[in-house]
N, C-alpha and C. Protein backbone atom coordinates (compact mmCIF):
# COMPACT_ATOMS: atom_id res chain seq x y z
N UNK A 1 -8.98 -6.57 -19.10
CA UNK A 1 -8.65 -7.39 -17.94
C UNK A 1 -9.74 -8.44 -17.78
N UNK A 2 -9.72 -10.00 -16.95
CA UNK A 2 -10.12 -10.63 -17.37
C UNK A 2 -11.51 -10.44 -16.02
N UNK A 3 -12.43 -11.24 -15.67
CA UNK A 3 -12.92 -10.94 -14.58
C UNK A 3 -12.09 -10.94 -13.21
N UNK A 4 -12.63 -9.60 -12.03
CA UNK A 4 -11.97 -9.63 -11.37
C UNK A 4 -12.78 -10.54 -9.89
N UNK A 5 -12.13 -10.56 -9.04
CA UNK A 5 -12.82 -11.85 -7.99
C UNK A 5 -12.17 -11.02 -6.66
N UNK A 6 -13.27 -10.76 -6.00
CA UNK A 6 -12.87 -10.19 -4.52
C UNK A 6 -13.21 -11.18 -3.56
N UNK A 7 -12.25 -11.20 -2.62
CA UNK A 7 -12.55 -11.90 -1.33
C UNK A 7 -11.23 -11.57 -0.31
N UNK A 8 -12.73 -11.48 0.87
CA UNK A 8 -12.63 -11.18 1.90
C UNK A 8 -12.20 -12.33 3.04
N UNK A 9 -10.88 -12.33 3.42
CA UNK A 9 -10.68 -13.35 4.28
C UNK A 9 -10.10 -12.63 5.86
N UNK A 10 -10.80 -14.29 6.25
CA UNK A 10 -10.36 -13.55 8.07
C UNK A 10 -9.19 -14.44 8.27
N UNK A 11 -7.92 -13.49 9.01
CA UNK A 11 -6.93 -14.13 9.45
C UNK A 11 -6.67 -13.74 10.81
N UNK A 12 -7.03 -14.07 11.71
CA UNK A 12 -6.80 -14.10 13.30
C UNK A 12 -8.20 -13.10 13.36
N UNK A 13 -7.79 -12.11 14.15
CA UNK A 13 -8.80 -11.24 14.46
C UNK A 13 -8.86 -9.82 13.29
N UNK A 14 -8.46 -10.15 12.01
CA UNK A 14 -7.95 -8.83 11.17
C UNK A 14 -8.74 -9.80 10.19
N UNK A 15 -9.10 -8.61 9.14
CA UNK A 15 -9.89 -9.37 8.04
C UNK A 15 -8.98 -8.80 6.58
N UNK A 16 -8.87 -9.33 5.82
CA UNK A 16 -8.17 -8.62 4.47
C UNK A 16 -8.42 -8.97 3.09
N UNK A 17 -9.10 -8.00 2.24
CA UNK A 17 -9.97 -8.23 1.12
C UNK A 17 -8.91 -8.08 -0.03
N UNK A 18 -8.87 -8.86 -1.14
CA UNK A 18 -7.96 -9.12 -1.95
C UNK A 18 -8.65 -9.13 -3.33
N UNK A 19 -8.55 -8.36 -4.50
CA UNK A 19 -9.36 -7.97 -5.54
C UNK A 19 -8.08 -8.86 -6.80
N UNK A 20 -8.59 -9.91 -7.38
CA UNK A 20 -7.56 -10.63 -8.59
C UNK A 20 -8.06 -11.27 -9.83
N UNK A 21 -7.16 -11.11 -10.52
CA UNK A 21 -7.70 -11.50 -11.53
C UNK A 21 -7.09 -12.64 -12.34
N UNK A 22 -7.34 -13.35 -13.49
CA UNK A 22 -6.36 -14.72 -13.70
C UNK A 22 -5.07 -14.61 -13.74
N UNK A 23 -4.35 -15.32 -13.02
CA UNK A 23 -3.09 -15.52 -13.09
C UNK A 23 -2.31 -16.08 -11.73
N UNK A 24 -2.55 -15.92 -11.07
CA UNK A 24 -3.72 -14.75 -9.94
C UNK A 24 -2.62 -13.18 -10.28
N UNK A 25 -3.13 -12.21 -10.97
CA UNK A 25 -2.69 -11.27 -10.62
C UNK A 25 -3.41 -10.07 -9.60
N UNK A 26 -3.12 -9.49 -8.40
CA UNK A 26 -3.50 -8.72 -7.70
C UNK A 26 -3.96 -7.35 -7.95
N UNK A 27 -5.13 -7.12 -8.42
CA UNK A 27 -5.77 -5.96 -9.26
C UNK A 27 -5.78 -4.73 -7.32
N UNK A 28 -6.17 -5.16 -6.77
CA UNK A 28 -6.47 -4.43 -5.57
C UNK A 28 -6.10 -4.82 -4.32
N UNK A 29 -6.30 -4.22 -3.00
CA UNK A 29 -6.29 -4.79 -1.70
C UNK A 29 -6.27 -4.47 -0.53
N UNK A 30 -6.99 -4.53 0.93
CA UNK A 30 -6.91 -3.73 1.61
C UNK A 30 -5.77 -4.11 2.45
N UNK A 31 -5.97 -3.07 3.51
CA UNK A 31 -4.71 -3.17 4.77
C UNK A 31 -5.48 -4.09 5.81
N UNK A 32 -4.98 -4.86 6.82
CA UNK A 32 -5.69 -5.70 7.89
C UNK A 32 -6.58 -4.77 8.53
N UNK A 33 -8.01 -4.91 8.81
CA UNK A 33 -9.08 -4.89 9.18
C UNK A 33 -9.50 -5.48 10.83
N UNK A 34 -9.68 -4.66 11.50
CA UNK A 34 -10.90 -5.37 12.56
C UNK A 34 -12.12 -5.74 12.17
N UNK A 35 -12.24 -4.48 10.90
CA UNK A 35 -13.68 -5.06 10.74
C UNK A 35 -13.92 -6.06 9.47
N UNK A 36 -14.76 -6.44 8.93
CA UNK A 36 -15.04 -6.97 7.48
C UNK A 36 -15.39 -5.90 6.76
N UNK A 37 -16.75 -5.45 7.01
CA UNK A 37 -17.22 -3.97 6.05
C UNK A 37 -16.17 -3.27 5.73
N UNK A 38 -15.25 -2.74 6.95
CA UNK A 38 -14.27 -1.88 6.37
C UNK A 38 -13.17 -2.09 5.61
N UNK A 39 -12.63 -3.53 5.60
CA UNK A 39 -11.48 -4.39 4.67
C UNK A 39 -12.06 -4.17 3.34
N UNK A 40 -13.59 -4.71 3.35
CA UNK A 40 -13.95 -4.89 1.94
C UNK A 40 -14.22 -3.77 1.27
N UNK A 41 -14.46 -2.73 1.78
CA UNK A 41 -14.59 -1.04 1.62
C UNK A 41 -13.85 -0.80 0.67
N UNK A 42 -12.21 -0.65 1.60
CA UNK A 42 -11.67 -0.53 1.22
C UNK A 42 -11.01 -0.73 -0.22
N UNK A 43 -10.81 -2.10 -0.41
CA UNK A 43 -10.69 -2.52 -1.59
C UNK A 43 -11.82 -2.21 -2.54
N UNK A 44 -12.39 -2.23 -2.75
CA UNK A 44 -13.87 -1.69 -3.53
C UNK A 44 -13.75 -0.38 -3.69
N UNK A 45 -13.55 0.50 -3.21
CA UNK A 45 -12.69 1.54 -3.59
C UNK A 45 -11.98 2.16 -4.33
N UNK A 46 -10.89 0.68 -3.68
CA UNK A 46 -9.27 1.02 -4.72
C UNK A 46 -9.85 0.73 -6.11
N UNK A 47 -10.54 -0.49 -6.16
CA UNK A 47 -11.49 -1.35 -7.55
C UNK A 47 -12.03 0.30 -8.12
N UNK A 48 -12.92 0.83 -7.71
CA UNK A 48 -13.32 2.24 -8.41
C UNK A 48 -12.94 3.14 -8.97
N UNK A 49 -11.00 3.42 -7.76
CA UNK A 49 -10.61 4.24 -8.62
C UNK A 49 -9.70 3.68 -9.68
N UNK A 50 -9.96 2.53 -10.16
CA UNK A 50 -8.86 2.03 -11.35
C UNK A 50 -10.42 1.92 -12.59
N UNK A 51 -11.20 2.14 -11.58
CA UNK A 51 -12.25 1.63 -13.26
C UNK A 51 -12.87 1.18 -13.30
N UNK A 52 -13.04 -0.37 -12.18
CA UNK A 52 -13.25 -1.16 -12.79
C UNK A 52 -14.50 -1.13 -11.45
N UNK A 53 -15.64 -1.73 -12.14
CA UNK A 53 -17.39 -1.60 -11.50
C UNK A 53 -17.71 -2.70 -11.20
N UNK A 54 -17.18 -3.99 -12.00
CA UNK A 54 -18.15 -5.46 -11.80
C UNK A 54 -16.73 -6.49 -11.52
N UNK A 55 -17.21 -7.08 -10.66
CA UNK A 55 -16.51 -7.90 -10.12
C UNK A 55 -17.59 -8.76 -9.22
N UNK A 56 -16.73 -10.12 -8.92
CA UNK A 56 -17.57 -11.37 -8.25
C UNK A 56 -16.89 -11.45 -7.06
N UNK A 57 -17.88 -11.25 -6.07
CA UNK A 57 -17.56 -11.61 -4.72
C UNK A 57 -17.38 -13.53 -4.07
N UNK A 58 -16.25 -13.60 -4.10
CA UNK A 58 -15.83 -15.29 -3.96
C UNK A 58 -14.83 -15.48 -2.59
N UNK A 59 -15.22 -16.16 -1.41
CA UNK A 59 -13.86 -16.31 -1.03
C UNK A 59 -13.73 -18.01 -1.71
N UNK A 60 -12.26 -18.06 -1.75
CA UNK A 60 -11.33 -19.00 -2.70
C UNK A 60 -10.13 -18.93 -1.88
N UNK A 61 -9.80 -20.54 -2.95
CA UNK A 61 -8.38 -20.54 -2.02
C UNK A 61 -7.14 -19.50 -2.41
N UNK A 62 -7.64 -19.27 -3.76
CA UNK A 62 -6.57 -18.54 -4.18
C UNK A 62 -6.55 -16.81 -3.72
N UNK A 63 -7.58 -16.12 -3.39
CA UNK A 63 -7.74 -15.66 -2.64
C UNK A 63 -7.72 -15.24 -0.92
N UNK A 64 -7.60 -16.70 -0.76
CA UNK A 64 -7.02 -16.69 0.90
C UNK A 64 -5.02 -16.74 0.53
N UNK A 65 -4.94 -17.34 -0.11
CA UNK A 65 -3.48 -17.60 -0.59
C UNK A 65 -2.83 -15.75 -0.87
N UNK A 66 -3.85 -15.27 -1.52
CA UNK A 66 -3.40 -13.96 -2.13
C UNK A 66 -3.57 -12.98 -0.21
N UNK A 67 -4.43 -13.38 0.22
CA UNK A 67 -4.62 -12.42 1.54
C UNK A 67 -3.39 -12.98 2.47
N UNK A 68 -3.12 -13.84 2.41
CA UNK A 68 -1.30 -14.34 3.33
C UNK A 68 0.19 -14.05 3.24
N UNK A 69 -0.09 -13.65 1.43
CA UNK A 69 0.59 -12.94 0.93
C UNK A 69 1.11 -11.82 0.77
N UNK A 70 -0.20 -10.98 0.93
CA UNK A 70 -0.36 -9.05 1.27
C UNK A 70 -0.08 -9.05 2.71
N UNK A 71 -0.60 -9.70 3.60
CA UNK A 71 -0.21 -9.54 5.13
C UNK A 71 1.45 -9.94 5.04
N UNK A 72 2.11 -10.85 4.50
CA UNK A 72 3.62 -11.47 4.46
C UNK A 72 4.10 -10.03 4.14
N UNK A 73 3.80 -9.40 3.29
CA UNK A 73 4.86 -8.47 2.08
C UNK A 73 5.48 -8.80 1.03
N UNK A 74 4.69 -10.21 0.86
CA UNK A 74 5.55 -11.08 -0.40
C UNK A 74 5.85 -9.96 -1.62
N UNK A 75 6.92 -10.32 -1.79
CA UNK A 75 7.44 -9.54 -3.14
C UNK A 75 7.40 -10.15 -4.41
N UNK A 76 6.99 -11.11 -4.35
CA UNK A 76 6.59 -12.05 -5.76
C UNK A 76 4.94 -12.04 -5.98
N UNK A 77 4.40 -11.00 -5.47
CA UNK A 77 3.15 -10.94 -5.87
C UNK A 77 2.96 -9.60 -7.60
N UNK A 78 2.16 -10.22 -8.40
CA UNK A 78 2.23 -9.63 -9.28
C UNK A 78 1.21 -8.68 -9.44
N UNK A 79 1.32 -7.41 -9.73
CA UNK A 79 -0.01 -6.53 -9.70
C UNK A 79 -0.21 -5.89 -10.80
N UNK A 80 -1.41 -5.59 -10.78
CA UNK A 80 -2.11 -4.92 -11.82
C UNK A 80 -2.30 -3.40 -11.67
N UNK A 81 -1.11 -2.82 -12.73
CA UNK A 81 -1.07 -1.35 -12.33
C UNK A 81 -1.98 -0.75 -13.45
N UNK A 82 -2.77 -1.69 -14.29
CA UNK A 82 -3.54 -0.99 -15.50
C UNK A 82 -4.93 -0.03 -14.84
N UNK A 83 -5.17 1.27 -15.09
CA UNK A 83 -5.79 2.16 -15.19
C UNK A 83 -5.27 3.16 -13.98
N UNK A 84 -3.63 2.81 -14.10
CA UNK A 84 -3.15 3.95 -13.34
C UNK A 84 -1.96 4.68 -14.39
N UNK A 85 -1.43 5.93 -13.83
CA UNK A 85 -0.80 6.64 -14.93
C UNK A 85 0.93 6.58 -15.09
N UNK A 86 1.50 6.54 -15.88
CA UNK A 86 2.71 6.69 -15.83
C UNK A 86 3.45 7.38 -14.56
N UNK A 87 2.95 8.47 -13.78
CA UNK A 87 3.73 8.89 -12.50
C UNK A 87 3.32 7.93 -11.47
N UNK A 88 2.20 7.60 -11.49
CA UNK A 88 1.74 6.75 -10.53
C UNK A 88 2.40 5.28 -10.45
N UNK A 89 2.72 4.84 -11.60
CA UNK A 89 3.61 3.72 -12.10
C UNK A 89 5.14 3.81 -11.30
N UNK A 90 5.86 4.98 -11.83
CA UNK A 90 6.89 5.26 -11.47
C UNK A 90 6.90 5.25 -9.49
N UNK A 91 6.06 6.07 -9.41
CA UNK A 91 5.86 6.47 -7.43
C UNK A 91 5.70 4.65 -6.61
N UNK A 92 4.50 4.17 -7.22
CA UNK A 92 4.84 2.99 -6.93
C UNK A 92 6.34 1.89 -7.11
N UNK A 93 6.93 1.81 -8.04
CA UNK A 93 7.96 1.06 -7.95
C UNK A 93 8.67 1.43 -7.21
N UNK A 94 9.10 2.90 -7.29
CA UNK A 94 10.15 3.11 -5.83
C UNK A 94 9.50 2.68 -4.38
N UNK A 95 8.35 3.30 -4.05
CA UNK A 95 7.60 2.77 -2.69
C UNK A 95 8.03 1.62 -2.63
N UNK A 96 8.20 0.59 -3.92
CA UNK A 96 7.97 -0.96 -3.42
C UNK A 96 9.27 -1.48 -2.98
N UNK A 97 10.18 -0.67 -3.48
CA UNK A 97 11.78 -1.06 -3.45
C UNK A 97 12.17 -0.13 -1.99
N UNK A 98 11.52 0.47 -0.82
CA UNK A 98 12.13 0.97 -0.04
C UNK A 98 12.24 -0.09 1.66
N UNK A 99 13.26 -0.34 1.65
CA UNK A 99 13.02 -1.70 2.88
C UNK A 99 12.96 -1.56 3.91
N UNK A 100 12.37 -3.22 4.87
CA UNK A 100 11.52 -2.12 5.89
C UNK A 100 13.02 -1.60 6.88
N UNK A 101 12.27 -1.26 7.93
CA UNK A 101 12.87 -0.65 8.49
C UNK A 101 13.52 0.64 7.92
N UNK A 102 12.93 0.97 6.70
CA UNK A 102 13.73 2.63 6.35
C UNK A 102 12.86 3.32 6.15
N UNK A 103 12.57 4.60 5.71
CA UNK A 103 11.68 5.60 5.29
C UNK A 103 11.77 6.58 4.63
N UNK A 104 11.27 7.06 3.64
CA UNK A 104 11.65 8.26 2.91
C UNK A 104 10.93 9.13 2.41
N UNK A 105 10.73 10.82 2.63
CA UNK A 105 9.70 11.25 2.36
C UNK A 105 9.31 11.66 1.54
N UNK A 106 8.36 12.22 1.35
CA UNK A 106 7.16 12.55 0.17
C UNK A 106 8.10 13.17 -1.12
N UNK A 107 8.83 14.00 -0.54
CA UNK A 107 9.89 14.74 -1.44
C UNK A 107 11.18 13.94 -2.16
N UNK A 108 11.52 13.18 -1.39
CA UNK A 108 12.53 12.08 -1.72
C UNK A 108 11.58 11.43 -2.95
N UNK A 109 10.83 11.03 -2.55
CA UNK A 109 9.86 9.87 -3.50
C UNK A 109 9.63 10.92 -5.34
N UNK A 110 10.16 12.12 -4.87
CA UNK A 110 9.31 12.74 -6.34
C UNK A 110 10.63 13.38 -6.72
N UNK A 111 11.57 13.25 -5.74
CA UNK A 111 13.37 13.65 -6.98
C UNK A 111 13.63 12.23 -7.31
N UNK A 112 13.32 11.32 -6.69
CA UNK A 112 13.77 9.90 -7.17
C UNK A 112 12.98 9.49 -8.95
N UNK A 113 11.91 10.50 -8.70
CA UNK A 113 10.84 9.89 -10.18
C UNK A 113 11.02 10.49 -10.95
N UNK A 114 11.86 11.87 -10.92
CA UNK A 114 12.26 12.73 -11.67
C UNK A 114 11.31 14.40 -11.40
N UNK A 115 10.38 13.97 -10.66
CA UNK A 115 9.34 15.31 -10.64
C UNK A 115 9.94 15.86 -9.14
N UNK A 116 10.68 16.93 -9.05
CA UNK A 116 11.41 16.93 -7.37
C UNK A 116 10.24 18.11 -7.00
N UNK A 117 9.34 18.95 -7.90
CA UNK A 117 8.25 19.59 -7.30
C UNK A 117 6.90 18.88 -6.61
N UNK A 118 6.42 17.18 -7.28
CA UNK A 118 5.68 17.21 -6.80
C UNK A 118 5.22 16.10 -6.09
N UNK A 119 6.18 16.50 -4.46
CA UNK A 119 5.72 16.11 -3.40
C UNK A 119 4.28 15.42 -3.12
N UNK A 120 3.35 16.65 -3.38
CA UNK A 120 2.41 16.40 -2.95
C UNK A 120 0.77 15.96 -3.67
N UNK A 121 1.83 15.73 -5.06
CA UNK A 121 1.21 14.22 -6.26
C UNK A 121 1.82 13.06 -5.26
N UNK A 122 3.13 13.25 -4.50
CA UNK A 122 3.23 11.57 -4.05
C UNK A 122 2.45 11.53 -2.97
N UNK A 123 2.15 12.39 -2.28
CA UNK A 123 1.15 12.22 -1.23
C UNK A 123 0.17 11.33 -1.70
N UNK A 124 -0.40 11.89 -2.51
CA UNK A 124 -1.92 11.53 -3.50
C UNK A 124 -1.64 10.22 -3.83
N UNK A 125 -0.85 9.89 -4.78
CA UNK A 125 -0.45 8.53 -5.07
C UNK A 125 -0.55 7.67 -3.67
N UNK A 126 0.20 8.17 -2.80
CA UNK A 126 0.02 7.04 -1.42
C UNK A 126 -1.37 7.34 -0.64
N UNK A 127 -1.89 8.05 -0.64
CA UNK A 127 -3.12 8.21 -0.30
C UNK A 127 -4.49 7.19 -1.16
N UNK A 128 -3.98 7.13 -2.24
CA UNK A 128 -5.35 6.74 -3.37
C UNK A 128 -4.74 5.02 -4.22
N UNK A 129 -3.58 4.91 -3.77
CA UNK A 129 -3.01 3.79 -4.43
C UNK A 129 -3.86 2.02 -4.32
N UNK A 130 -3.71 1.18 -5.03
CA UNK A 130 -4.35 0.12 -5.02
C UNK A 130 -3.88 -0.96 -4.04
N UNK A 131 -3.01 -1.04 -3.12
CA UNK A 131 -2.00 -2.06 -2.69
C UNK A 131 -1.47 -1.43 -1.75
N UNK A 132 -2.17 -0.68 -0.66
CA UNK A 132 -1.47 -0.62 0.33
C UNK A 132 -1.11 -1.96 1.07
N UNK A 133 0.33 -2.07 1.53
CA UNK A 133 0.61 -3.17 2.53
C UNK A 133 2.12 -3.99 1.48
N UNK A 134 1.68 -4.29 0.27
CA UNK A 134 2.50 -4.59 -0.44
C UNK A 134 3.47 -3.79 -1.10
N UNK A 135 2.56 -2.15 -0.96
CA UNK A 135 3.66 -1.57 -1.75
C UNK A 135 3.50 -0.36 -0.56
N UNK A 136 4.53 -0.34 0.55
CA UNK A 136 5.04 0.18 1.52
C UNK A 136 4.51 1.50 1.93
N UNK A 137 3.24 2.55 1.95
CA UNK A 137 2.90 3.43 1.85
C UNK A 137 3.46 4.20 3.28
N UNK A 138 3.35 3.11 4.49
CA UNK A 138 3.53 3.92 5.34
C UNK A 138 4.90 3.77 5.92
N UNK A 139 5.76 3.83 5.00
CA UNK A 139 7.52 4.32 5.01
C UNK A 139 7.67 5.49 4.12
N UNK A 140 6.23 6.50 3.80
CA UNK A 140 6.79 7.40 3.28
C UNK A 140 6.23 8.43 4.43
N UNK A 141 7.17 9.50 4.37
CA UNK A 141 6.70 10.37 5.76
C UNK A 141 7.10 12.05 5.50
N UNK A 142 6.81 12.62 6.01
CA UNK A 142 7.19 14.14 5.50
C UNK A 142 8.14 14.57 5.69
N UNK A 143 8.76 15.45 5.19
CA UNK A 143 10.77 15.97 4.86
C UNK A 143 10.68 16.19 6.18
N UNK A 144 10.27 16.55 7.14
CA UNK A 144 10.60 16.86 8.66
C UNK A 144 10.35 15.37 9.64
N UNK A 145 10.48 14.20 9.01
CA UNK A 145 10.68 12.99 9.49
C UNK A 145 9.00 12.85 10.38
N UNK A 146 8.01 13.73 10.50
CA UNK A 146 6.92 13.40 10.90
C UNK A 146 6.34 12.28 10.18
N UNK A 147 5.10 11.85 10.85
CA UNK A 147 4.98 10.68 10.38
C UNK A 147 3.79 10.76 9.24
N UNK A 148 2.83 12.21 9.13
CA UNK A 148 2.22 11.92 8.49
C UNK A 148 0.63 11.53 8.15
N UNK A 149 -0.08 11.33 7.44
CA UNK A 149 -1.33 10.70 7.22
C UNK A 149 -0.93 9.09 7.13
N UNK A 150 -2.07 8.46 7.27
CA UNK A 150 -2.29 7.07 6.59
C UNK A 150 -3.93 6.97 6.70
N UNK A 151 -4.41 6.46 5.57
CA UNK A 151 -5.93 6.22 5.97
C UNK A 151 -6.42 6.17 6.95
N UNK A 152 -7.59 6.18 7.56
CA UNK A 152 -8.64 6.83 8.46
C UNK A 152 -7.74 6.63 9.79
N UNK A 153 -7.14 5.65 10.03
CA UNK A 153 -6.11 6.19 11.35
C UNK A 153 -4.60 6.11 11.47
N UNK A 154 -4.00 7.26 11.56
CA UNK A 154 -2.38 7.28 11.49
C UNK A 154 -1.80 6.58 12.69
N UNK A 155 -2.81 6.46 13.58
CA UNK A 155 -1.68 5.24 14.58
C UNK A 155 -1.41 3.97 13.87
N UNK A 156 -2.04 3.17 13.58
CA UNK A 156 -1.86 2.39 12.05
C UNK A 156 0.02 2.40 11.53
N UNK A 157 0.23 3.53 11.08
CA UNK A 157 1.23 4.18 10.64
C UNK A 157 2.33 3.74 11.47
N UNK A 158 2.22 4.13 12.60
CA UNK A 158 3.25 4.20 13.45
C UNK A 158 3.43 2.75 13.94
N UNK A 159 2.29 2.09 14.34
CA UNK A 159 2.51 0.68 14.77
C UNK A 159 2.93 -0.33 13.64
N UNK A 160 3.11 -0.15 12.18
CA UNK A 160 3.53 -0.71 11.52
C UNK A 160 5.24 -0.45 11.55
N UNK A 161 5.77 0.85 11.30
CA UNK A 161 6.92 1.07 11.68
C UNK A 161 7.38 1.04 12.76
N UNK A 162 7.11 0.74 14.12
CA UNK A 162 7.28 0.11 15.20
C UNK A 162 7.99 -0.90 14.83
N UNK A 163 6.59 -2.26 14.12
CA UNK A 163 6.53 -3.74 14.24
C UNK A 163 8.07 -3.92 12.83
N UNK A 164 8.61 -2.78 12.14
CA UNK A 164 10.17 -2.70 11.04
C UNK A 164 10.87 -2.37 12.01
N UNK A 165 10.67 -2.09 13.31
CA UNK A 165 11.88 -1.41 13.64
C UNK A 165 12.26 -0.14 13.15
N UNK A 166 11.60 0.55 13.61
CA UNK A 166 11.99 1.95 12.48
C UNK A 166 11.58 3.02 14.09
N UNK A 167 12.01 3.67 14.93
CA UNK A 167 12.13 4.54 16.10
C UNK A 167 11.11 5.57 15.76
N UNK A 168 10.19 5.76 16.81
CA UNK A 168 9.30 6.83 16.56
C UNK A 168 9.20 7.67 17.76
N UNK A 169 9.70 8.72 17.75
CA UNK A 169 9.83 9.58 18.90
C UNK A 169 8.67 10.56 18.90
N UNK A 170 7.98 11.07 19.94
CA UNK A 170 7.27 11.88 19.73
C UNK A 170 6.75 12.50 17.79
N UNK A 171 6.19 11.19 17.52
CA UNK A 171 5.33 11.50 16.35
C UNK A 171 6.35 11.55 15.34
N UNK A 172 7.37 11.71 15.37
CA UNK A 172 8.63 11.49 14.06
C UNK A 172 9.44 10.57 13.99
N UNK A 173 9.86 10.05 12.83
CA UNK A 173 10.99 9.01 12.71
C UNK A 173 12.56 9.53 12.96
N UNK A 174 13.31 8.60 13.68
CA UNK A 174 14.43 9.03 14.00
C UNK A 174 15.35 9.19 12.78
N UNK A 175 16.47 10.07 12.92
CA UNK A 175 16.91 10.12 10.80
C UNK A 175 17.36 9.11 10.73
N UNK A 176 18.29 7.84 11.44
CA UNK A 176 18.75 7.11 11.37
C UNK A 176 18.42 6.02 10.00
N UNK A 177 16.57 5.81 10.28
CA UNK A 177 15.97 5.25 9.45
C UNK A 177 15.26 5.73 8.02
N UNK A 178 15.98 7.21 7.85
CA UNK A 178 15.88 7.86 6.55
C UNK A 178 16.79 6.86 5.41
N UNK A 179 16.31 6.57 4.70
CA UNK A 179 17.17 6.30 3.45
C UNK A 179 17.97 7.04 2.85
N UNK A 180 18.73 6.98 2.26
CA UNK A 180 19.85 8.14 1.82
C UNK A 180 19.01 8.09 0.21
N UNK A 181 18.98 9.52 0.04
CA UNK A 181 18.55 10.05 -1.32
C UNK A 181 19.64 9.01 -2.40
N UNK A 182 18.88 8.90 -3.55
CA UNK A 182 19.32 8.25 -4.39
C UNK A 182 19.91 6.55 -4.25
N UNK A 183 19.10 6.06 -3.14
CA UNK A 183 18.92 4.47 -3.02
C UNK A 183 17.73 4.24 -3.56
């Protein structure tokens, strides 16, 4: 991979760190931030667990371009799934294909990939993945429509599926906004 280039941009009062490499392809990235430290954390992180140690801290335009993008949900962003594994490959593409306003849980996500035992590899995958925000983590939720973990705070979680339209009743999603197995 070619060098990678992190930057940290502020957009309103949320900050969002964007890890890329030429093309611009999107090697990493965090979720919107209050803070800076913790945006850039984040991503630096995700950067670790794929591998990769050296990278240049730049903000750029193409980098602010790439942080407008991850906040949008653009789906024409291209990412860099190299130093992740074939299930992890698979768990992500479905995550990315589930729209908003729907949700589907941990278990759904692992009969859809072919592994219907392991749930709680997709946990892991959405827990440790490179691209939260772009690739939908918190529309996956547990077979009892609860809502779940999301990094260090699960209200997070819920106020994103709020802002889809997706009904949250006392801590669970309504089934309405379950996806039907095998979409």
């Amino acid at each position: 991979m070619s060098k990678v280039t992190l930057s940290t941009v502020r957009m309103g009062k949320m900050w969002v760190t964007v890890a890329y490499a030429d093309g611009p392809v999107l090697v990493a990235n965090s979720i919107p931030a209050t803070e800076r430290e913790a945006s850039r954390s984040m991503a630096i992180g995700a950067l670790k667990a794929k591998g990769i140690n050296e990278y240049r801290e730049l903000e750029t335009s193409v980098g602010r371009d790439l942080a407008h993008k991850v906040v949008g949900g653009s789906p024409t962003l291209r990412l860099s799934y190299d130093g992740l594994t074939d299930f992890q490959k698979k768990v992500l593409d479905y995550v990315r294909s589930v729209p908003r306003g729907k949700v589907v849980s941990y278990g759904d996500v692992a009969v859809a990939v072919g592994h219907p035992r392991a749930y709680r590899a997709v946990g892991t995958v959405m827990a440790t993945h490179p691209f939260p925000f772009i690739i939908p983590c918190h529309r996956v939720v547990k077979s009892d429509l609860a809502l779940g973990r999301y990094g260090p705070n699960p209200r997070i979680k819920e106020k994103f599926l709020l802002e889809e339209g997706v009904a949250v009743v006392n801590g669970r999603i309504m089934a309405k906004h379950r996806l039907a197995q095998g979409k």
